[in-house]
C-alpha atoms as a PDB file:
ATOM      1  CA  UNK A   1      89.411  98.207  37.830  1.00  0.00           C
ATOM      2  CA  UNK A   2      89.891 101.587  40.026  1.00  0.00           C
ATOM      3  CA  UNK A   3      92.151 100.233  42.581  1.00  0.00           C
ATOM      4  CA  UNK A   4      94.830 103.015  43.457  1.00  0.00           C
ATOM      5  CA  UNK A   5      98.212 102.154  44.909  1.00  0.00           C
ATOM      6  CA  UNK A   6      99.311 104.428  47.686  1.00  0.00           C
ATOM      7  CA  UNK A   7     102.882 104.781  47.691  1.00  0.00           C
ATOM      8  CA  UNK A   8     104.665 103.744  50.942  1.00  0.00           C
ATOM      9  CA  UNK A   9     105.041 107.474  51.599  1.00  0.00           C
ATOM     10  CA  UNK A  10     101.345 108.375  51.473  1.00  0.00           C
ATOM     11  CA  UNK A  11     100.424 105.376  53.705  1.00  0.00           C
ATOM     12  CA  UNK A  12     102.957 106.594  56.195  1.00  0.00           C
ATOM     13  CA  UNK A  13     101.352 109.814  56.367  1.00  0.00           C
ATOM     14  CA  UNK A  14      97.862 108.590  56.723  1.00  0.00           C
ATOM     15  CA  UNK A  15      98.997 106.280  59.554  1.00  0.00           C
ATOM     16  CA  UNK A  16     100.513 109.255  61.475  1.00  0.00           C
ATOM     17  CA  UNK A  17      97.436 111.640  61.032  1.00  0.00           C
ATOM     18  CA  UNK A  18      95.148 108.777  62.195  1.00  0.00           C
ATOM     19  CA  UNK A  19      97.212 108.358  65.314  1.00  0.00           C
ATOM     20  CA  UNK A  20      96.855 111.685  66.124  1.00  0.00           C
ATOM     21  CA  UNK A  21      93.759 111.609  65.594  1.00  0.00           C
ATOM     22  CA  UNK A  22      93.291 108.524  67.541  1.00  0.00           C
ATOM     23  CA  UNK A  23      95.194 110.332  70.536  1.00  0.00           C
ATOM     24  CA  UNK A  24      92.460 113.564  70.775  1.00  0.00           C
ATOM     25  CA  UNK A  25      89.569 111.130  70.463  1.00  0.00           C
ATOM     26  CA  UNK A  26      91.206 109.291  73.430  1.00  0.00           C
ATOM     27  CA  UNK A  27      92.009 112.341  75.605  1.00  0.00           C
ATOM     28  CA  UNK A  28      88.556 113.742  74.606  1.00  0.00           C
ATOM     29  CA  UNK A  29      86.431 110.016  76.015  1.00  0.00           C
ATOM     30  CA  UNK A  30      89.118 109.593  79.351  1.00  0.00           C
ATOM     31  CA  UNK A  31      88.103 113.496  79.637  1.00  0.00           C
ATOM     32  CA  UNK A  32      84.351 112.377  79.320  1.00  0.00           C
ATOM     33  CA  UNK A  33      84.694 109.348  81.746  1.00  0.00           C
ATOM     34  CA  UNK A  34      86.854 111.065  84.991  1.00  0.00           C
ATOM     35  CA  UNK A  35      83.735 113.710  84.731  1.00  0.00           C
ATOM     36  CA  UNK A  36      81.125 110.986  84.589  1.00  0.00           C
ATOM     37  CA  UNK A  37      83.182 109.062  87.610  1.00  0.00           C
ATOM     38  CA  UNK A  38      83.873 112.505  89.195  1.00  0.00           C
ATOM     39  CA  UNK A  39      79.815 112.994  89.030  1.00  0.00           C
ATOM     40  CA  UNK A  40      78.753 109.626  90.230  1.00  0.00           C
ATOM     41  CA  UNK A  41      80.988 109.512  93.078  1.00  0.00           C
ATOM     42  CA  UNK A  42      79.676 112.911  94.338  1.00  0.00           C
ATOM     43  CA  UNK A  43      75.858 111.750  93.522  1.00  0.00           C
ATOM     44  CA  UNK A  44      76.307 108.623  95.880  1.00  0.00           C
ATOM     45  CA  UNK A  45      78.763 110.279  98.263  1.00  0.00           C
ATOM     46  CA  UNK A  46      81.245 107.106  97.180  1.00  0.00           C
ATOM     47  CA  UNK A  47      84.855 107.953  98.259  1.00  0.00           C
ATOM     48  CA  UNK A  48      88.181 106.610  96.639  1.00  0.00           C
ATOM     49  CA  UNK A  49      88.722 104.598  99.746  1.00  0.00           C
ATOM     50  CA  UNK A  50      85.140 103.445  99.057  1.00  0.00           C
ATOM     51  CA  UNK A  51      86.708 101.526  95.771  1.00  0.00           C
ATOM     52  CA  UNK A  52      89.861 100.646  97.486  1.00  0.00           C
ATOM     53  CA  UNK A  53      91.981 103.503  96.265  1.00  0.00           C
ATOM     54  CA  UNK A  54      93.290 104.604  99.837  1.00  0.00           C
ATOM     55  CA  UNK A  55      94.600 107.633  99.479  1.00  0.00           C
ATOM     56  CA  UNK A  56      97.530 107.722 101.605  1.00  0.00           C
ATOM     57  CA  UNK A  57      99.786 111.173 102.053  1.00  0.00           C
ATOM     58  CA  UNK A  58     103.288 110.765 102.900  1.00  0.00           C
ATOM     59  CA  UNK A  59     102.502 112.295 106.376  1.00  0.00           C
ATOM     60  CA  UNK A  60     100.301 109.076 107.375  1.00  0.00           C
ATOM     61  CA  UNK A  61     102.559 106.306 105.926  1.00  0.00           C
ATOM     62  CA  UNK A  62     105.163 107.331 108.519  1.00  0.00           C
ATOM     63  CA  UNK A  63     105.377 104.962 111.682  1.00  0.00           C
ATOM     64  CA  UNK A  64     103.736 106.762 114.450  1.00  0.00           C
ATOM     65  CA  UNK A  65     106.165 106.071 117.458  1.00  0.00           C
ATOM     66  CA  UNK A  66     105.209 105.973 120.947  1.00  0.00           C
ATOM     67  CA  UNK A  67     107.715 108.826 123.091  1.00  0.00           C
ATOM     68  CA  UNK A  68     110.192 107.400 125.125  1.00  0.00           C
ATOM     69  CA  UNK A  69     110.898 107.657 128.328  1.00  0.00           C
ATOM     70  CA  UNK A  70     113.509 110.244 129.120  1.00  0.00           C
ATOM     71  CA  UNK A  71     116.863 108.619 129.983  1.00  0.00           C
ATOM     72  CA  UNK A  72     119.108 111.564 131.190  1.00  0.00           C
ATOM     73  CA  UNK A  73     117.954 114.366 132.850  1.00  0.00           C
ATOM     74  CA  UNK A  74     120.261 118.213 133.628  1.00  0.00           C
ATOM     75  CA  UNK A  75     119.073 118.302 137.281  1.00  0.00           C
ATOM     76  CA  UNK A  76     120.015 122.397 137.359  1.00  0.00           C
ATOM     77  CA  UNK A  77     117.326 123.161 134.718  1.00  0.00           C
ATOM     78  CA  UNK A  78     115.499 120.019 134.524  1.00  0.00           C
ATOM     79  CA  UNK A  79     115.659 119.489 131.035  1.00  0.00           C
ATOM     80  CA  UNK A  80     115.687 115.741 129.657  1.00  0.00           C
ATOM     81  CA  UNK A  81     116.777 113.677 127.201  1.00  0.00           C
ATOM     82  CA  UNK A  82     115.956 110.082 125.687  1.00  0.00           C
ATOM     83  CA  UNK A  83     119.438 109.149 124.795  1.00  0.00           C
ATOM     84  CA  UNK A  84     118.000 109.079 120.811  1.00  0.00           C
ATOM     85  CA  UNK A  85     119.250 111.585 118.118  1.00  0.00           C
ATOM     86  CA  UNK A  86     121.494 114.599 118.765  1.00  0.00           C
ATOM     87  CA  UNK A  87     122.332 115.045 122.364  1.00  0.00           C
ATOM     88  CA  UNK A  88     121.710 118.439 123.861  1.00  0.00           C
ATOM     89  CA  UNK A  89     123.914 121.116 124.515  1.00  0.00           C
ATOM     90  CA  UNK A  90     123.778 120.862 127.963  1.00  0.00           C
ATOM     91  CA  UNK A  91     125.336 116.893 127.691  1.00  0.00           C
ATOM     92  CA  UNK A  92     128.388 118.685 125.717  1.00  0.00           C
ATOM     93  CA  UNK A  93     131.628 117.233 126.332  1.00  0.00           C
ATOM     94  CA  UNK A  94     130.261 116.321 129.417  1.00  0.00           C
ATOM     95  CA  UNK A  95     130.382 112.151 130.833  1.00  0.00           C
ATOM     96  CA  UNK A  96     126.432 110.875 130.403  1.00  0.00           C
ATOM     97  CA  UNK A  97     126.740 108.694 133.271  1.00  0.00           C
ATOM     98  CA  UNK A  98     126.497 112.122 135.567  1.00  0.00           C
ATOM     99  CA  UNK A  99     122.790 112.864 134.057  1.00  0.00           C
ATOM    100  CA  UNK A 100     121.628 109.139 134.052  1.00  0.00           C
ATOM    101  CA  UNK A 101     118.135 109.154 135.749  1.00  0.00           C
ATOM    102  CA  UNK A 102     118.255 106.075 138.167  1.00  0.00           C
ATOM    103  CA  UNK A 103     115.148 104.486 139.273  1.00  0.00           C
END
């Protein structure tokens, strides 16, 4: 009988080189498939969205918020403020309660 034994070794080896080998065949048919996809999709004018892969950019995920009304108002220059985020220079070490816009 011809039966050779492959040392541990050898078998090691062969396993490597066949996962590489594995890997390129892989990269080569995913490759292959996003054109074919790619090709389709443009053929039938289908969109990502179209197979519920909304593409969302970080832009649109934000809340859109409504303005507010202003809350204080400089009645020399007639700027105004909300009363949200940094006040304005013109509020600086100043009391609000003087630039409170009353109904």
């Amino acid at each position: 009988m011809g039966i050779t034994m492959n040392s541990y070794k050898e078998i090691q080896n062969q396993i490597e080189r066949l996962q590489k080998e594995a890997e390129q065949v892989r990269k080569t048919e995913v490759s292959n498939a996003i054109a074919d996809i790619q090709s389709k999709m443009r053929e039938f004018g289908i969109s990502p969205e179209d197979l519920g892969f909304a593409v969302r950019s970080k832009r649109l995920q934000k809340t859109v918020r409504k303005p507010v009304a202003p809350k204080y108002r400089n009645d020399g220059t007639g700027e105004t403020w909300s009363g949200r985020g940094k006040p304005p220079k013109w509020m600086a070490g100043r009391d609000k309660a003087q630039f409170l816009i009353r109904a």
